[in-house]
C-alpha atoms as a PDB file:
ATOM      1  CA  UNK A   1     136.694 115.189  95.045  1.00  0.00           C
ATOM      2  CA  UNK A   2     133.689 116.458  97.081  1.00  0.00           C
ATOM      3  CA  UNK A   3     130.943 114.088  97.541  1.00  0.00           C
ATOM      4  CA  UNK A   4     128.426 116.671  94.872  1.00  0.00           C
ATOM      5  CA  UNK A   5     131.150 115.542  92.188  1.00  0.00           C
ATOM      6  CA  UNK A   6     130.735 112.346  92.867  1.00  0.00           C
ATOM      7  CA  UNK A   7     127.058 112.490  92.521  1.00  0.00           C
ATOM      8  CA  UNK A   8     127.298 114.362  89.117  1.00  0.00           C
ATOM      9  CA  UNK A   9     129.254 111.690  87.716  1.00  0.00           C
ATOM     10  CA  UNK A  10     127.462 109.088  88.975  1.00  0.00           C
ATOM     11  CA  UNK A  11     124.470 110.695  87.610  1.00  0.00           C
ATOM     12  CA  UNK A  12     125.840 110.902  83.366  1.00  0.00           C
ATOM     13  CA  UNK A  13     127.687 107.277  83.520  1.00  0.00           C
ATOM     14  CA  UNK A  14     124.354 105.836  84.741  1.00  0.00           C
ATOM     15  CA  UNK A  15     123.378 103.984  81.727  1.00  0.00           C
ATOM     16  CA  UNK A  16     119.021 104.313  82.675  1.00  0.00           C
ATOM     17  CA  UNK A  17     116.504 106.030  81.673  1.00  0.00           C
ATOM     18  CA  UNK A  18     114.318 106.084  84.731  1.00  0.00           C
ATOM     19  CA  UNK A  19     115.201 109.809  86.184  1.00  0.00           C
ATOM     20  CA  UNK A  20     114.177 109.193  89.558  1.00  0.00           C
ATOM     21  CA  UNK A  21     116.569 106.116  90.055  1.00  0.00           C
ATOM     22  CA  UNK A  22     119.318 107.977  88.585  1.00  0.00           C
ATOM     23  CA  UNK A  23     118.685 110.535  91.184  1.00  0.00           C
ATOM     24  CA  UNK A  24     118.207 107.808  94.272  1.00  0.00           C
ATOM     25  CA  UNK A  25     121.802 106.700  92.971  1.00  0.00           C
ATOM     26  CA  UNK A  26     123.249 110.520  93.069  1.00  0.00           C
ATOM     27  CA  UNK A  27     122.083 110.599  96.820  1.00  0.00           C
ATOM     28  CA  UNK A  28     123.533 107.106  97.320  1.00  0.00           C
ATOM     29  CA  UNK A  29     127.025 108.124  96.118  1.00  0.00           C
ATOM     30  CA  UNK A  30     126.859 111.239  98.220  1.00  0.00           C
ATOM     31  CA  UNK A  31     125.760 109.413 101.408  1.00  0.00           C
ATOM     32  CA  UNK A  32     128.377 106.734 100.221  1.00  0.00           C
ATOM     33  CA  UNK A  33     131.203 109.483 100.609  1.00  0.00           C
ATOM     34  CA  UNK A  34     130.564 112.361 102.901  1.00  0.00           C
ATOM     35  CA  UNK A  35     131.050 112.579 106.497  1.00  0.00           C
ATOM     36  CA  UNK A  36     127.227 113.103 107.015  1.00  0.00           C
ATOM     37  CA  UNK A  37     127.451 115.535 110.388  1.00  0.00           C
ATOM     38  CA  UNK A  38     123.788 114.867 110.671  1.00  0.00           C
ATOM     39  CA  UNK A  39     124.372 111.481 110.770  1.00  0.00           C
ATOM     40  CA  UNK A  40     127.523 111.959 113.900  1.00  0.00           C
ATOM     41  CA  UNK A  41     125.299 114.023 115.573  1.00  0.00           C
ATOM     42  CA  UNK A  42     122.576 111.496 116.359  1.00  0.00           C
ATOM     43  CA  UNK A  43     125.214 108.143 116.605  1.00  0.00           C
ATOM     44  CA  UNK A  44     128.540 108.049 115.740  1.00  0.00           C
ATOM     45  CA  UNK A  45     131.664 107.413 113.527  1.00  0.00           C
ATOM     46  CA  UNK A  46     131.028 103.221 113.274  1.00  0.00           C
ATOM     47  CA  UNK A  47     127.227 103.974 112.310  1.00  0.00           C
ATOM     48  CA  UNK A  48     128.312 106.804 109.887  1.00  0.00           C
ATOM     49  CA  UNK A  49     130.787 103.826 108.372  1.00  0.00           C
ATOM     50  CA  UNK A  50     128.307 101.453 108.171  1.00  0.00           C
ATOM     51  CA  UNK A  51     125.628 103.878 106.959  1.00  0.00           C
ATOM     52  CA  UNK A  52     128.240 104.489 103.913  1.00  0.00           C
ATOM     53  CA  UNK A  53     128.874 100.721 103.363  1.00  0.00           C
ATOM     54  CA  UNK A  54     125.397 100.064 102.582  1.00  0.00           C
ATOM     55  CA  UNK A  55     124.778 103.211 100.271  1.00  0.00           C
ATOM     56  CA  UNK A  56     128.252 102.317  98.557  1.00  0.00           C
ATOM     57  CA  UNK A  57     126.857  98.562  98.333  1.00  0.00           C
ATOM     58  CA  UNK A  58     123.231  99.852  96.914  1.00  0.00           C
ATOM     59  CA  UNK A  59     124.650 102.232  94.297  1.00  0.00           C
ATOM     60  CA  UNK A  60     126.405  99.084  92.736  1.00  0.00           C
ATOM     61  CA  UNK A  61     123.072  97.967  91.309  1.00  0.00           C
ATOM     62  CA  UNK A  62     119.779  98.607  90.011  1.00  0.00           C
ATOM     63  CA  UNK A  63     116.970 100.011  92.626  1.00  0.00           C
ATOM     64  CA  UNK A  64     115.482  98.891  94.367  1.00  0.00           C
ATOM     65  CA  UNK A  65     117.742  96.227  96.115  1.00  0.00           C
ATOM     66  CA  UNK A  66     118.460  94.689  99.360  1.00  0.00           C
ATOM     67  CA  UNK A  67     121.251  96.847 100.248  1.00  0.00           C
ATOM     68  CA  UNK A  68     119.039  99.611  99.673  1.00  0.00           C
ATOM     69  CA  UNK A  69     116.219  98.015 102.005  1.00  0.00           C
ATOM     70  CA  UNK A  70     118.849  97.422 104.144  1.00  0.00           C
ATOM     71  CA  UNK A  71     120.182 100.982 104.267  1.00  0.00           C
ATOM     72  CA  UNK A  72     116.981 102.091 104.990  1.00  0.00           C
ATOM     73  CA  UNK A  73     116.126  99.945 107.488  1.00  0.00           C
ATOM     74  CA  UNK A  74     119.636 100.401 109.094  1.00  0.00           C
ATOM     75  CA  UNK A  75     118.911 104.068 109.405  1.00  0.00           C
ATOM     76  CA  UNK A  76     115.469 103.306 110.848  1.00  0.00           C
ATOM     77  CA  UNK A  77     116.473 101.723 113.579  1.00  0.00           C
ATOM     78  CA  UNK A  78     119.675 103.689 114.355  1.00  0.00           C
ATOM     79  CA  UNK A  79     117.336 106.470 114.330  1.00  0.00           C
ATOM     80  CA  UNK A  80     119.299 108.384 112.164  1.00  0.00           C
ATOM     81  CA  UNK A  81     118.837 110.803 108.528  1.00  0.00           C
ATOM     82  CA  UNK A  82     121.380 111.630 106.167  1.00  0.00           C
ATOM     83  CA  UNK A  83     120.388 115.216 106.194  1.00  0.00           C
ATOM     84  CA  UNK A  84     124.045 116.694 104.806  1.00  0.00           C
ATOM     85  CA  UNK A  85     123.506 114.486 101.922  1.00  0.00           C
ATOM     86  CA  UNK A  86     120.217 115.487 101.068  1.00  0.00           C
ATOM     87  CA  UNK A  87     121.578 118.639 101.148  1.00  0.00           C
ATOM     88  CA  UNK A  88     124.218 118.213  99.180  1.00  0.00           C
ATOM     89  CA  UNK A  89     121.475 116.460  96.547  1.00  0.00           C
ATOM     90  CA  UNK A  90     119.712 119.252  96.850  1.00  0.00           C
ATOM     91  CA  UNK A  91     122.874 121.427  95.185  1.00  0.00           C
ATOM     92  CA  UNK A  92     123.397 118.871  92.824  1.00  0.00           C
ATOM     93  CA  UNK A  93     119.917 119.421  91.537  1.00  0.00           C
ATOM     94  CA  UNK A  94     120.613 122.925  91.064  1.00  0.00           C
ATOM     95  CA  UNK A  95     123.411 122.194  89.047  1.00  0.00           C
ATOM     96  CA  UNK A  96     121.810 119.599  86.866  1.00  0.00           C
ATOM     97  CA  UNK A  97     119.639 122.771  86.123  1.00  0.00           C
ATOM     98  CA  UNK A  98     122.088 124.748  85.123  1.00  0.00           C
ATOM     99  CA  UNK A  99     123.911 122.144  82.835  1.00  0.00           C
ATOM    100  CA  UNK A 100     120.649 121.904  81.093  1.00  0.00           C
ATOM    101  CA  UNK A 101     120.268 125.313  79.898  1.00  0.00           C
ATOM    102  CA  UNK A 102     124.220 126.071  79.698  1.00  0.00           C
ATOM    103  CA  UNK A 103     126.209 125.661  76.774  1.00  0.00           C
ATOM    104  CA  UNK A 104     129.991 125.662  76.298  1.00  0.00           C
ATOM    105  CA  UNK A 105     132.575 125.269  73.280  1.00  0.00           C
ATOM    106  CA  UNK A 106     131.424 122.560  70.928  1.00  0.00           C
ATOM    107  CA  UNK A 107     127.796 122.228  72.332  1.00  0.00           C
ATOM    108  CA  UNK A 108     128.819 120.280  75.026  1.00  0.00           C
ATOM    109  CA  UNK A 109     127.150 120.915  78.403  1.00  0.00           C
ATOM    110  CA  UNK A 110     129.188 121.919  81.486  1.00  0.00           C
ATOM    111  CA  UNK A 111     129.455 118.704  83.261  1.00  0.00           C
ATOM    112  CA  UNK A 112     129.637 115.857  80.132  1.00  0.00           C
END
């Protein structure tokens, strides 16, 4: 399953109605899953793995939390952006778009 998958569902099982933190948790389950090359390009694999620990760990609960200060931080002072995942958030938008104005059999949407 690519890591935009993962993001969509994460987005419509996320039982909250503040948009913005459903969105913060889409980019935490992509971070939490893809190989973020922007990421191995400034450190390496163990600070890509931890970097994915601690979005894993902050997409477990409401924001904000520490794991999500924590992330942050982390990435701080590593120096480091998760600029593939933002990316890949940035598709995911485009397809939240889409499954708003597209309709399928039964009046479901595309990704429900």
């Amino acid at each position: 399953m690519i890591a935009s998958s993962f993001a969509l569902a994460d987005y419509f099982s996320r039982d909250c109605t503040n948009e913005t933190e459903k969105r913060l948790h889409m980019l935490l389950a992509i971070i939490a899953t893809l190989d973020d090359t922007c990421i191995l390009y400034r450190s390496n694999q163990e600070v890509l793995a931890l970097v994915q620990q601690l979005a894993q760990k902050a997409n477990q609960q409401a924001l904000p939390n520490p794991a999500f200060q924590a992330l942050a931080a982390f990435c701080q002072s590593e120096n480091v952006s998760p600029g593939g995942s933002t990316d890949l958030l940035a598709a995911s938008f485009f397809l939240l778009s889409i499954n708003s104005i597209l309709l399928v059999i039964e009046g479901r949407t595309v990704y429900q």
